[in-house]
N, C-alpha and C. Protein backbone atom coordinates (compact mmCIF):
# COMPACT_ATOMS: atom_id res chain seq x y z
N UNK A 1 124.28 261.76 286.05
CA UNK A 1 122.92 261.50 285.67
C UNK A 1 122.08 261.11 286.87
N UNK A 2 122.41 260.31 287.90
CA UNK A 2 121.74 260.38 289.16
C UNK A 2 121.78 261.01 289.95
N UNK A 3 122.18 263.05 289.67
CA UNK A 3 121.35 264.02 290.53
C UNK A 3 120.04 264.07 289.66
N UNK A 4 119.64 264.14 288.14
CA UNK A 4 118.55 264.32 287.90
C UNK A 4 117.44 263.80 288.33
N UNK A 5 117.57 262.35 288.12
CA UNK A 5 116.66 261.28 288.78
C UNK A 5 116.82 261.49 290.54
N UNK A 6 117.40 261.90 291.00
CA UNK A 6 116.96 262.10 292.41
C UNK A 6 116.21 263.58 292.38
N UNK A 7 116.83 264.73 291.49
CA UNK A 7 115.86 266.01 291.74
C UNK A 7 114.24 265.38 291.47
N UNK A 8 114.17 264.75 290.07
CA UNK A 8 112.51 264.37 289.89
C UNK A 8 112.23 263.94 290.61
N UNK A 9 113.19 262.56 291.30
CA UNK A 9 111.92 261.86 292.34
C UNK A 9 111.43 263.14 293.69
N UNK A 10 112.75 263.75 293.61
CA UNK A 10 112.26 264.68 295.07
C UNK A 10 110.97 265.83 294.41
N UNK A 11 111.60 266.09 293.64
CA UNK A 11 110.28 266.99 293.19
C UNK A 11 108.99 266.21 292.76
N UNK A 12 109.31 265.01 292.29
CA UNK A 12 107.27 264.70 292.30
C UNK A 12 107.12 263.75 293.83
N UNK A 13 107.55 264.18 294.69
CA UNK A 13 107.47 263.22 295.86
C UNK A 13 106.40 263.64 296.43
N UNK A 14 105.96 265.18 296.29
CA UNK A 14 104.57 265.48 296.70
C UNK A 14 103.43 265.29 296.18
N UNK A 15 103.85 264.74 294.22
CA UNK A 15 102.70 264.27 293.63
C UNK A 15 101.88 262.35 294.32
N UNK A 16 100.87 262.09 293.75
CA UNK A 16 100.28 260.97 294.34
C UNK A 16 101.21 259.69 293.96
N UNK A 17 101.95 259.59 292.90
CA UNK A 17 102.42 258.27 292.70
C UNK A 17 103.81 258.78 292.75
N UNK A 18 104.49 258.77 293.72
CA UNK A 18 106.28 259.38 292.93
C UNK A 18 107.19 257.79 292.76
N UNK A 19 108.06 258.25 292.24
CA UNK A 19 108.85 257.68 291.28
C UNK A 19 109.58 256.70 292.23
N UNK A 20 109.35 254.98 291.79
CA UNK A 20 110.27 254.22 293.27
C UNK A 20 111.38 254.22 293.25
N UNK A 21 111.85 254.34 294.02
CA UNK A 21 113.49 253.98 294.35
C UNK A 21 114.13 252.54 293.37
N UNK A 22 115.16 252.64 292.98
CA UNK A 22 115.48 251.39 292.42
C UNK A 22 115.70 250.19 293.40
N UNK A 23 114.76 249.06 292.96
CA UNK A 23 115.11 247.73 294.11
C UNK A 23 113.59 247.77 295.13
N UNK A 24 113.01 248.62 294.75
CA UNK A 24 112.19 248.64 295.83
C UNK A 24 110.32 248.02 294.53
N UNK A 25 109.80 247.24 295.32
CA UNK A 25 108.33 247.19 294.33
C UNK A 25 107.45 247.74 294.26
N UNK A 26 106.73 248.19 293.69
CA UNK A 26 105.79 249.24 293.09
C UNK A 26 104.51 248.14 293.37
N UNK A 27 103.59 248.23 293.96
CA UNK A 27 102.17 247.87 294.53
C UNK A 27 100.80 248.28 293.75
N UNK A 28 99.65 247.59 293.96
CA UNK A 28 98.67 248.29 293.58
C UNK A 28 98.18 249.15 294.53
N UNK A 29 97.28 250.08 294.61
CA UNK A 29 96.64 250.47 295.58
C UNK A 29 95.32 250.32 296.50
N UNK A 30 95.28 248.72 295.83
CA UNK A 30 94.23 247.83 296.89
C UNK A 30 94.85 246.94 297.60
N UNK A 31 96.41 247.54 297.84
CA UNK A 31 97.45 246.16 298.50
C UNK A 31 97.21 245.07 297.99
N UNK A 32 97.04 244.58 297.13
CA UNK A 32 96.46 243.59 296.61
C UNK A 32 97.83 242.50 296.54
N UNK A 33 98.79 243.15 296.10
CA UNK A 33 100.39 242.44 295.32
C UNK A 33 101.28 243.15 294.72
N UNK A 34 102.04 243.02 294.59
CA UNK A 34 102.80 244.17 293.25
C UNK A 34 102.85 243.23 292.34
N UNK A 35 102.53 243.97 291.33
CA UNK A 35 102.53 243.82 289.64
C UNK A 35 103.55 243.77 289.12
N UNK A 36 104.65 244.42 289.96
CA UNK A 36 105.83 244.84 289.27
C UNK A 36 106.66 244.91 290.01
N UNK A 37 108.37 244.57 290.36
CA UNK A 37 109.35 244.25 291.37
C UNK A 37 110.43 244.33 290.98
N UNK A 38 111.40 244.27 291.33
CA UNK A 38 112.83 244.09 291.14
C UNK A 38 113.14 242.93 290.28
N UNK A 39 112.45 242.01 290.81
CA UNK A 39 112.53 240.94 289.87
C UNK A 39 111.42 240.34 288.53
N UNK A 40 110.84 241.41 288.30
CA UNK A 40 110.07 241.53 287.17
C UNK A 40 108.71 241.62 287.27
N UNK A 41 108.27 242.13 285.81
CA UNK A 41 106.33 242.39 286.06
C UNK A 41 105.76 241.61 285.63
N UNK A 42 104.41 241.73 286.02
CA UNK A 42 103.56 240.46 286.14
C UNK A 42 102.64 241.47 284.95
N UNK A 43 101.85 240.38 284.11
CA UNK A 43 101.21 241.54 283.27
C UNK A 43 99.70 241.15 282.74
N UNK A 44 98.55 241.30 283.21
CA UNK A 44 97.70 239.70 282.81
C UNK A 44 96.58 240.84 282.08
N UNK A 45 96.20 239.85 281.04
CA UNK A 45 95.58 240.24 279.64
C UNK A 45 94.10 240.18 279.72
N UNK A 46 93.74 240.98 278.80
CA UNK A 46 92.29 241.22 278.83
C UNK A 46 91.70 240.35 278.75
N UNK A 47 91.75 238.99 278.15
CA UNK A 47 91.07 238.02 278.81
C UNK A 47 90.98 237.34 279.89
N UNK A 48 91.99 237.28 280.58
CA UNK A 48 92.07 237.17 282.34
C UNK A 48 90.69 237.98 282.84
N UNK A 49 91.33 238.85 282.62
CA UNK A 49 90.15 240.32 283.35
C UNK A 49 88.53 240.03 282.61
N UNK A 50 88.24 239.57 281.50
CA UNK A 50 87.41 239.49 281.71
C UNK A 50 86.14 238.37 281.56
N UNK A 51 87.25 237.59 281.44
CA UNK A 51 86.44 236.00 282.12
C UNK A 51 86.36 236.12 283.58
N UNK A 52 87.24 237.14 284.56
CA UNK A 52 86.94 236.84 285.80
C UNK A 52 85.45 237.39 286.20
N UNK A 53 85.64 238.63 285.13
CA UNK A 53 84.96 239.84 285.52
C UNK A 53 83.30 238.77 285.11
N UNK A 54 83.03 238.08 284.06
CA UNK A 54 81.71 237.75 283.47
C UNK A 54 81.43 236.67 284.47
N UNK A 55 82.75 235.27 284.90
CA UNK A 55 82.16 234.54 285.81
C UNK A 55 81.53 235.53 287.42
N UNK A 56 82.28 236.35 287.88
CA UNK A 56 81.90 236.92 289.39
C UNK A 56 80.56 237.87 288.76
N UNK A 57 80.04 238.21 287.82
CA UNK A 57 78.50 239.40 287.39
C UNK A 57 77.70 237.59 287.52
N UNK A 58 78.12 236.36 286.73
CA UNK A 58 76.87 235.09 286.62
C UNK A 58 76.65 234.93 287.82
N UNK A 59 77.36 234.88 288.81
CA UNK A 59 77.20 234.57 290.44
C UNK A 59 76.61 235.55 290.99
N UNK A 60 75.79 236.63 290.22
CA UNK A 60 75.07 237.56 291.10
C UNK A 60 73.43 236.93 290.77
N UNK A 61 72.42 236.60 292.36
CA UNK A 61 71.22 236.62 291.60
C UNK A 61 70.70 237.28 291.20
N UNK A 62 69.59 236.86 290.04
CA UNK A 62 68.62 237.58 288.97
C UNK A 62 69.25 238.25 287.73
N UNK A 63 70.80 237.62 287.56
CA UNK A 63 71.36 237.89 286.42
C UNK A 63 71.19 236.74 285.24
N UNK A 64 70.65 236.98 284.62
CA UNK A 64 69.92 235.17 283.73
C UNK A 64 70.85 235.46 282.87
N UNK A 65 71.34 236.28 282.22
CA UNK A 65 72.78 235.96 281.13
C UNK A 65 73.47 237.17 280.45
N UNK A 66 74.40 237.04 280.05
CA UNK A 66 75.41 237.91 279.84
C UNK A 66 75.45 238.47 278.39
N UNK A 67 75.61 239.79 277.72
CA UNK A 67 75.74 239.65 276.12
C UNK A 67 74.68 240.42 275.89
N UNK A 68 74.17 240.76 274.45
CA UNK A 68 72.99 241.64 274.14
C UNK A 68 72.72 240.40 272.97
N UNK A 69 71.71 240.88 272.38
CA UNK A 69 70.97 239.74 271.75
C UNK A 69 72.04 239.58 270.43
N UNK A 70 72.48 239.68 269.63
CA UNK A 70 73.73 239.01 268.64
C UNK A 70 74.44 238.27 269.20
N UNK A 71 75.28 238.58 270.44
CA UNK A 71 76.23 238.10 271.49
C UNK A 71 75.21 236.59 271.66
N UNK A 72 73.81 236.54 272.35
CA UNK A 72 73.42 235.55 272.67
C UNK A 72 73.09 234.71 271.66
N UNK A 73 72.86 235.20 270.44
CA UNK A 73 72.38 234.47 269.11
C UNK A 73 73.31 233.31 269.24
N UNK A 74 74.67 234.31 268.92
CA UNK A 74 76.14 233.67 268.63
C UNK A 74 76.33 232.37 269.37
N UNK A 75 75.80 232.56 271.23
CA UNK A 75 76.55 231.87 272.05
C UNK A 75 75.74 230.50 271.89
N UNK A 76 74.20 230.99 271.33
CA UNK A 76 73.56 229.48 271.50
C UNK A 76 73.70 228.49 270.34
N UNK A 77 74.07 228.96 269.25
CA UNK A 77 74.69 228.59 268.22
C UNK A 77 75.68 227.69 268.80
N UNK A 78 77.25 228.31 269.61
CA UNK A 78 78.21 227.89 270.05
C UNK A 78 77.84 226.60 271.09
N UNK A 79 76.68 226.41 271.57
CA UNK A 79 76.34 225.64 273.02
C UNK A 79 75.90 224.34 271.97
N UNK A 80 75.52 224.45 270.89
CA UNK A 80 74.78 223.50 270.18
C UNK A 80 75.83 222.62 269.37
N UNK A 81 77.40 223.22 269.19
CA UNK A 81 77.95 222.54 268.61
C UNK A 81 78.92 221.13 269.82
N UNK A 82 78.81 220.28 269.20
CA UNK A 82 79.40 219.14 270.15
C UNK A 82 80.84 219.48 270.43
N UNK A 83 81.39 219.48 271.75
CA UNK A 83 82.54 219.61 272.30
C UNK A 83 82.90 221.28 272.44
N UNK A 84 82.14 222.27 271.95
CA UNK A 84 82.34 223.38 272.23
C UNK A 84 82.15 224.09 273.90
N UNK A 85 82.52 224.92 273.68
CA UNK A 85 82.53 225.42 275.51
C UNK A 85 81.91 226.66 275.34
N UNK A 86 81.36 227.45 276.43
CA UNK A 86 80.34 228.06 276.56
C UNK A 86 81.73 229.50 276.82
N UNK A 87 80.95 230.84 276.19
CA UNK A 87 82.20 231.42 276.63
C UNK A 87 81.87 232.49 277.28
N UNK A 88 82.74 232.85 278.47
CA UNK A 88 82.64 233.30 280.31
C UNK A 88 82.47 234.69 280.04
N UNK A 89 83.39 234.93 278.98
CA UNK A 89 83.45 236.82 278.98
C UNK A 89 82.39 237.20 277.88
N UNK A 90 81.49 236.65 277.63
CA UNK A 90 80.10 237.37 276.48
C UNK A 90 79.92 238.18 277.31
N UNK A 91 79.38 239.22 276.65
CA UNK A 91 78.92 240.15 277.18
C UNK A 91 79.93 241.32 278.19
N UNK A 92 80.94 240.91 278.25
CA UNK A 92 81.82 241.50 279.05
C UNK A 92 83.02 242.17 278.37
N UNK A 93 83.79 243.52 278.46
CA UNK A 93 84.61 244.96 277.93
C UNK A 93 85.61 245.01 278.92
N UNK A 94 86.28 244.43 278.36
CA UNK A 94 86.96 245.44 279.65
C UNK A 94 88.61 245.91 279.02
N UNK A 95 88.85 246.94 279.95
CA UNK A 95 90.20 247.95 279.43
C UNK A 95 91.43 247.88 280.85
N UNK A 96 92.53 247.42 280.02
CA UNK A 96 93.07 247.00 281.40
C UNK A 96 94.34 247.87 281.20
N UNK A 97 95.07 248.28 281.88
CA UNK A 97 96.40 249.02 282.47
C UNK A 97 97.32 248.74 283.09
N UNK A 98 98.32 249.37 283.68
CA UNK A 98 99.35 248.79 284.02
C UNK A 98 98.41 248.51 285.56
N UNK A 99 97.86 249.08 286.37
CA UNK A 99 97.23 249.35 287.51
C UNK A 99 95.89 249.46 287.70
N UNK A 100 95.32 249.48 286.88
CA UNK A 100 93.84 249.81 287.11
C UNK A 100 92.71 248.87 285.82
N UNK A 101 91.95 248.60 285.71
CA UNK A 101 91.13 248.18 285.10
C UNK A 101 89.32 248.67 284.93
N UNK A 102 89.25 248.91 284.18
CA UNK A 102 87.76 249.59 283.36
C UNK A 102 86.91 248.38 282.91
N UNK A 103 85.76 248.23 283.27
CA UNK A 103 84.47 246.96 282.88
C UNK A 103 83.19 247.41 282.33
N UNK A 104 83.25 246.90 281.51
CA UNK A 104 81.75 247.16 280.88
C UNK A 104 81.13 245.65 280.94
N UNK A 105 79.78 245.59 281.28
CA UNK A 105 79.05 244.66 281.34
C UNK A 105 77.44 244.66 280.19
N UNK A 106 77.50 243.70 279.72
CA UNK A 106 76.13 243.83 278.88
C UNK A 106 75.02 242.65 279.80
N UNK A 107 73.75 242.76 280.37
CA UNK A 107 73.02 241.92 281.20
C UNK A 107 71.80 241.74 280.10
N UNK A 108 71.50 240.62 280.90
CA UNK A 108 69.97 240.49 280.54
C UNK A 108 69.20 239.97 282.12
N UNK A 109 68.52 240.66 282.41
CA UNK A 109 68.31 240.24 284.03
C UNK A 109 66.45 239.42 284.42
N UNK A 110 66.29 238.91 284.85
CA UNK A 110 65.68 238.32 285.62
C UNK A 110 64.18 239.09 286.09
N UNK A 111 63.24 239.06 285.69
CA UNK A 111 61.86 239.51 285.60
C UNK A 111 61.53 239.72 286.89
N UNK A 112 61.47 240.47 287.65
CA UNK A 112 60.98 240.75 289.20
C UNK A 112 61.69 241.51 290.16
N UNK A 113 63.21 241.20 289.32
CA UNK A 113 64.51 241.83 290.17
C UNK A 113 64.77 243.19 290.01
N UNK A 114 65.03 243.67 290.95
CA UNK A 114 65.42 245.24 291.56
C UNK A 114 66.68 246.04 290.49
N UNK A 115 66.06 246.28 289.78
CA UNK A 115 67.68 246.70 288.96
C UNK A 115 68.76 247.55 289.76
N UNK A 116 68.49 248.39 290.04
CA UNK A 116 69.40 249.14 291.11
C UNK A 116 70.33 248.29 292.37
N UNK A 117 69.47 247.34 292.65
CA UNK A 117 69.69 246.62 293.47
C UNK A 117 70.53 245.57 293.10
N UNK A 118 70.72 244.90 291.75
CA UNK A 118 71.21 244.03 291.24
C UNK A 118 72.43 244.34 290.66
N UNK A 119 72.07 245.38 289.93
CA UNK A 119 73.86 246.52 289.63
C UNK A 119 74.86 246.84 290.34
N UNK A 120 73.98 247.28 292.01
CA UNK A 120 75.16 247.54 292.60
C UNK A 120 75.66 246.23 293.59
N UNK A 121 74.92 244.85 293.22
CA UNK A 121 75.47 243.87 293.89
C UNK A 121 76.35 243.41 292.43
N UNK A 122 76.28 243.50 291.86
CA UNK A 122 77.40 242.85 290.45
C UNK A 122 78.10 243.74 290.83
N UNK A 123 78.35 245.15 290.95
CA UNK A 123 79.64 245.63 290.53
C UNK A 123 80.45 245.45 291.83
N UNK A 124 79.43 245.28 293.28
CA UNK A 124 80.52 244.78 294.19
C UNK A 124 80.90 243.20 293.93
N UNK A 125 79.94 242.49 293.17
CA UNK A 125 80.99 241.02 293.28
C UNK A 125 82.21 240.97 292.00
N UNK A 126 81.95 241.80 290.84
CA UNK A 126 82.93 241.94 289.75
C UNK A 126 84.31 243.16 290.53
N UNK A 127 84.07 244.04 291.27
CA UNK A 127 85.33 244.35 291.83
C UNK A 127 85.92 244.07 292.45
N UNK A 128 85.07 242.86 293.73
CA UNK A 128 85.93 242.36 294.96
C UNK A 128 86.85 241.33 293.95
N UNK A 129 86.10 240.45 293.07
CA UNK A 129 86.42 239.52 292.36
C UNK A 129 88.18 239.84 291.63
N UNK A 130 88.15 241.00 290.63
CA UNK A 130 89.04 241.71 290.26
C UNK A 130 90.23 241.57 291.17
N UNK A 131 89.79 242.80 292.09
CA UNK A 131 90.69 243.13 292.68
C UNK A 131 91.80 241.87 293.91
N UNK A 132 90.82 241.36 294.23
CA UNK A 132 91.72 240.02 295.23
C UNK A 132 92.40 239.20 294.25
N UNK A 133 91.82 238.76 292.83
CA UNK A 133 92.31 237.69 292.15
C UNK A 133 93.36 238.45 291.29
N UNK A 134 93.84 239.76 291.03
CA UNK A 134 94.64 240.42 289.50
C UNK A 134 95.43 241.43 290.77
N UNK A 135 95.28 242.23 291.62
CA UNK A 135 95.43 242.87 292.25
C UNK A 135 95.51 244.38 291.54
N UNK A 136 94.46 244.44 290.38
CA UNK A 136 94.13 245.83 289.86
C UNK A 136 93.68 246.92 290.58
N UNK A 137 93.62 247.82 290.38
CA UNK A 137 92.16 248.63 290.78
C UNK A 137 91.39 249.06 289.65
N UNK A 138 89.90 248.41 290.33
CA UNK A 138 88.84 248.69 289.46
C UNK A 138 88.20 250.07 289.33
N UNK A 139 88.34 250.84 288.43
CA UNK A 139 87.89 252.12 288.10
C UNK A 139 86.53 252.17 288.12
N UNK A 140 85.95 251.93 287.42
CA UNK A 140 84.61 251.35 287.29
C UNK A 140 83.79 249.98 286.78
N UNK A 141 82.55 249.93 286.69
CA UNK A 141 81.94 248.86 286.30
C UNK A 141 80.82 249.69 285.71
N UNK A 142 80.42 249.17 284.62
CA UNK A 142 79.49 249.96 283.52
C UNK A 142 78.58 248.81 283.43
N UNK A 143 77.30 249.19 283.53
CA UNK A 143 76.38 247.53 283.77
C UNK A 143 75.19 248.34 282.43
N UNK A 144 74.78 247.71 281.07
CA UNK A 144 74.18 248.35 280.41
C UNK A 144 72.56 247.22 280.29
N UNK A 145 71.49 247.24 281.11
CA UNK A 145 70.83 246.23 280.77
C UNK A 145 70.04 246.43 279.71
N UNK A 146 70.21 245.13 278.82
CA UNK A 146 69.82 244.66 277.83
C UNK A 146 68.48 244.14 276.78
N UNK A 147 68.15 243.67 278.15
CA UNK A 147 66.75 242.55 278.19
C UNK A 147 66.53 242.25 279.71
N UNK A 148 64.87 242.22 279.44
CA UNK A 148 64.45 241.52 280.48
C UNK A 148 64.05 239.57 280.59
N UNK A 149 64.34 238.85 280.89
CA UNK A 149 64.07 237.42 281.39
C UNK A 149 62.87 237.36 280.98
N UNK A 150 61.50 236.40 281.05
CA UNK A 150 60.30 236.48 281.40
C UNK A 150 60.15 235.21 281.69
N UNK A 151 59.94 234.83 283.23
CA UNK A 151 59.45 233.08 283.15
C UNK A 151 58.75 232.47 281.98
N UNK A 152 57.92 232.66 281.21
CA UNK A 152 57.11 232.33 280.29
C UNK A 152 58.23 232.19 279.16
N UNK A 153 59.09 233.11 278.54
CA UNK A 153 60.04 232.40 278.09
C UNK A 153 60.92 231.06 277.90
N UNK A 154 60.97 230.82 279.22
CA UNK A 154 61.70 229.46 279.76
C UNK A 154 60.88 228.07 279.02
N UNK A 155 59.32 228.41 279.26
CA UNK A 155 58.40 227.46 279.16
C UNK A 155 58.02 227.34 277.43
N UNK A 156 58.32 228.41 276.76
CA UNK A 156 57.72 228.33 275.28
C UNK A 156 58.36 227.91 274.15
N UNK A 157 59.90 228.27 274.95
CA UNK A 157 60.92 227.89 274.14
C UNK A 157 61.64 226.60 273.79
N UNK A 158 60.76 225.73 273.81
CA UNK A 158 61.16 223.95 273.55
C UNK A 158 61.72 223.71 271.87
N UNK A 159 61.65 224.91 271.29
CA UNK A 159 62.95 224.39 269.96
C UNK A 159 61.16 224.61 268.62
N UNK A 160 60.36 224.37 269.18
CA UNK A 160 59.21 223.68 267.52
C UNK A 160 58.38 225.15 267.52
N UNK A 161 58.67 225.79 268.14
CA UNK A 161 57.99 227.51 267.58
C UNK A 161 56.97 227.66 267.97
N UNK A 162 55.91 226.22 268.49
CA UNK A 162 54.64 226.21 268.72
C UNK A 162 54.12 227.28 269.64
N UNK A 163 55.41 227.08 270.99
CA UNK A 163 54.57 228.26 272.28
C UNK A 163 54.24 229.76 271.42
N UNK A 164 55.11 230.10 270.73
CA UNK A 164 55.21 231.73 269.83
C UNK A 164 53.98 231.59 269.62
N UNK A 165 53.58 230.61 268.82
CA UNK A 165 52.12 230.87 267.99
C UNK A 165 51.07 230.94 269.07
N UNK A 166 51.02 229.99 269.95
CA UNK A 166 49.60 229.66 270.45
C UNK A 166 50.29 231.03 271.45
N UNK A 167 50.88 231.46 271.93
CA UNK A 167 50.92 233.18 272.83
C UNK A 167 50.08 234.16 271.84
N UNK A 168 50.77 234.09 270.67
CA UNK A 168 50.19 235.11 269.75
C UNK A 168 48.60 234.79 269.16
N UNK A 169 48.13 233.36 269.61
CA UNK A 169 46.68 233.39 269.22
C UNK A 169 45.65 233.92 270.51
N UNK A 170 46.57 233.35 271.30
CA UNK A 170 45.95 233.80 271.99
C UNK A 170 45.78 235.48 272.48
N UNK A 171 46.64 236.07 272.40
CA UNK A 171 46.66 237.68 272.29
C UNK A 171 45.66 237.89 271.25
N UNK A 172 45.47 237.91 270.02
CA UNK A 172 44.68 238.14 269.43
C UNK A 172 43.30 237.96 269.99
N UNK A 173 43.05 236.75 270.25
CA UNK A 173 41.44 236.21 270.85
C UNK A 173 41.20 237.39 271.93
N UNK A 174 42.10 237.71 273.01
CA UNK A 174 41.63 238.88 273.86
C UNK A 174 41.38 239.80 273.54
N UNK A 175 42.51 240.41 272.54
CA UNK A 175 42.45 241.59 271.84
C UNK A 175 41.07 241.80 270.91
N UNK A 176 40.48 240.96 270.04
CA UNK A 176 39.64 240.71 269.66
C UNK A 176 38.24 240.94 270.49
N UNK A 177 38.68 239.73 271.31
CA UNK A 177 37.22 240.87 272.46
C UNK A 177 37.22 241.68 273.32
N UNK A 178 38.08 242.17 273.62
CA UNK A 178 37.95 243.71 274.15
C UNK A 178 37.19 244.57 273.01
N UNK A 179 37.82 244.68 271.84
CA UNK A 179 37.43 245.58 270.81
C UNK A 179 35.81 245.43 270.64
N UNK A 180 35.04 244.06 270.88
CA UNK A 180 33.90 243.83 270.54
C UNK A 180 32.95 244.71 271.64
């Protein structure tokens, strides 16, 4: 039985991943670590991956929060209850493998900021992040934005509904005289 297993390994030896030798460890291909060894595999779960993945996208600026609006309903609900903890992977997908890992991100970003510019600084801090801390390789990063921020938000939203109204009276009063 070990000419077969030596014909396959010789015959896929020209394919990209061939088959390791017994005793020897199998690596990622960001050198990162091996996952997997002689002396056993390491195997880390989709929540690893993507609490890392949601804390390294919050550490990008002009990312104001993570999740689409249900996700955020949910989380402020969760922030309001005493002793609860705020949770890292909202807004964050991800699909993990023996070797590689897939991210989806849901944003809500920051009123002024460069979207292009902000995407491709998250997906380099969510892959460097990945890849040094899991030793995956990151396939992609899927960034879907959500919402925009609006400073004026920050300021209206004190809990008693009041800012909503007096914005909306005041829209009217302009709107009103323009039309006149």
């Amino acid at each position: 039985m070990s000419n077969p297993t030596t014909q396959s390994t010789t015959s896929t030896s020209t394919s990209q991943s061939p088959a390791p030798a017994p005793g020897t460890s199998v690596s990622t291909s960001t050198g990162g670590g091996a996952l997997a060894s002689s002396q056993g595999a390491t195997h880390i779960a989709e929540t690893v991956v993507a609490k890392i993945a949601g804390l390294a996208a919050r550490d990008v600026h002009g990312i104001h929060r993570l999740g689409g609006g249900a996700g955020r309903a949910l989380g402020a609900l969760r922030e309001r209850i005493p002793g609860a903890s705020t949770n890292v992977s909202q807004g964050v997908h991800v699909e993990v493998g023996e070797k590689q890992a897939a991210v989806d991100l849901s944003v809500v970003v920051e009123y002024g900021v460069a979207i292009a510019d902000l995407a491709a600084a998250a997906r380099r801090n969510v892959i460097t992040a990945l890849e040094r801390m899991t030793g995956l390789e990151v396939v992609e990063v899927n960034i879907s934005v959500t919402d925009v921020h609006l400073p004026s938000e920050d300021d209206d939203n004190d809990g008693s509904g009041e800012g909503e109204h007096r914005s909306g009276e005041q829209g009217r009063t302009s709107s009103s005289s323009r039309v006149q």
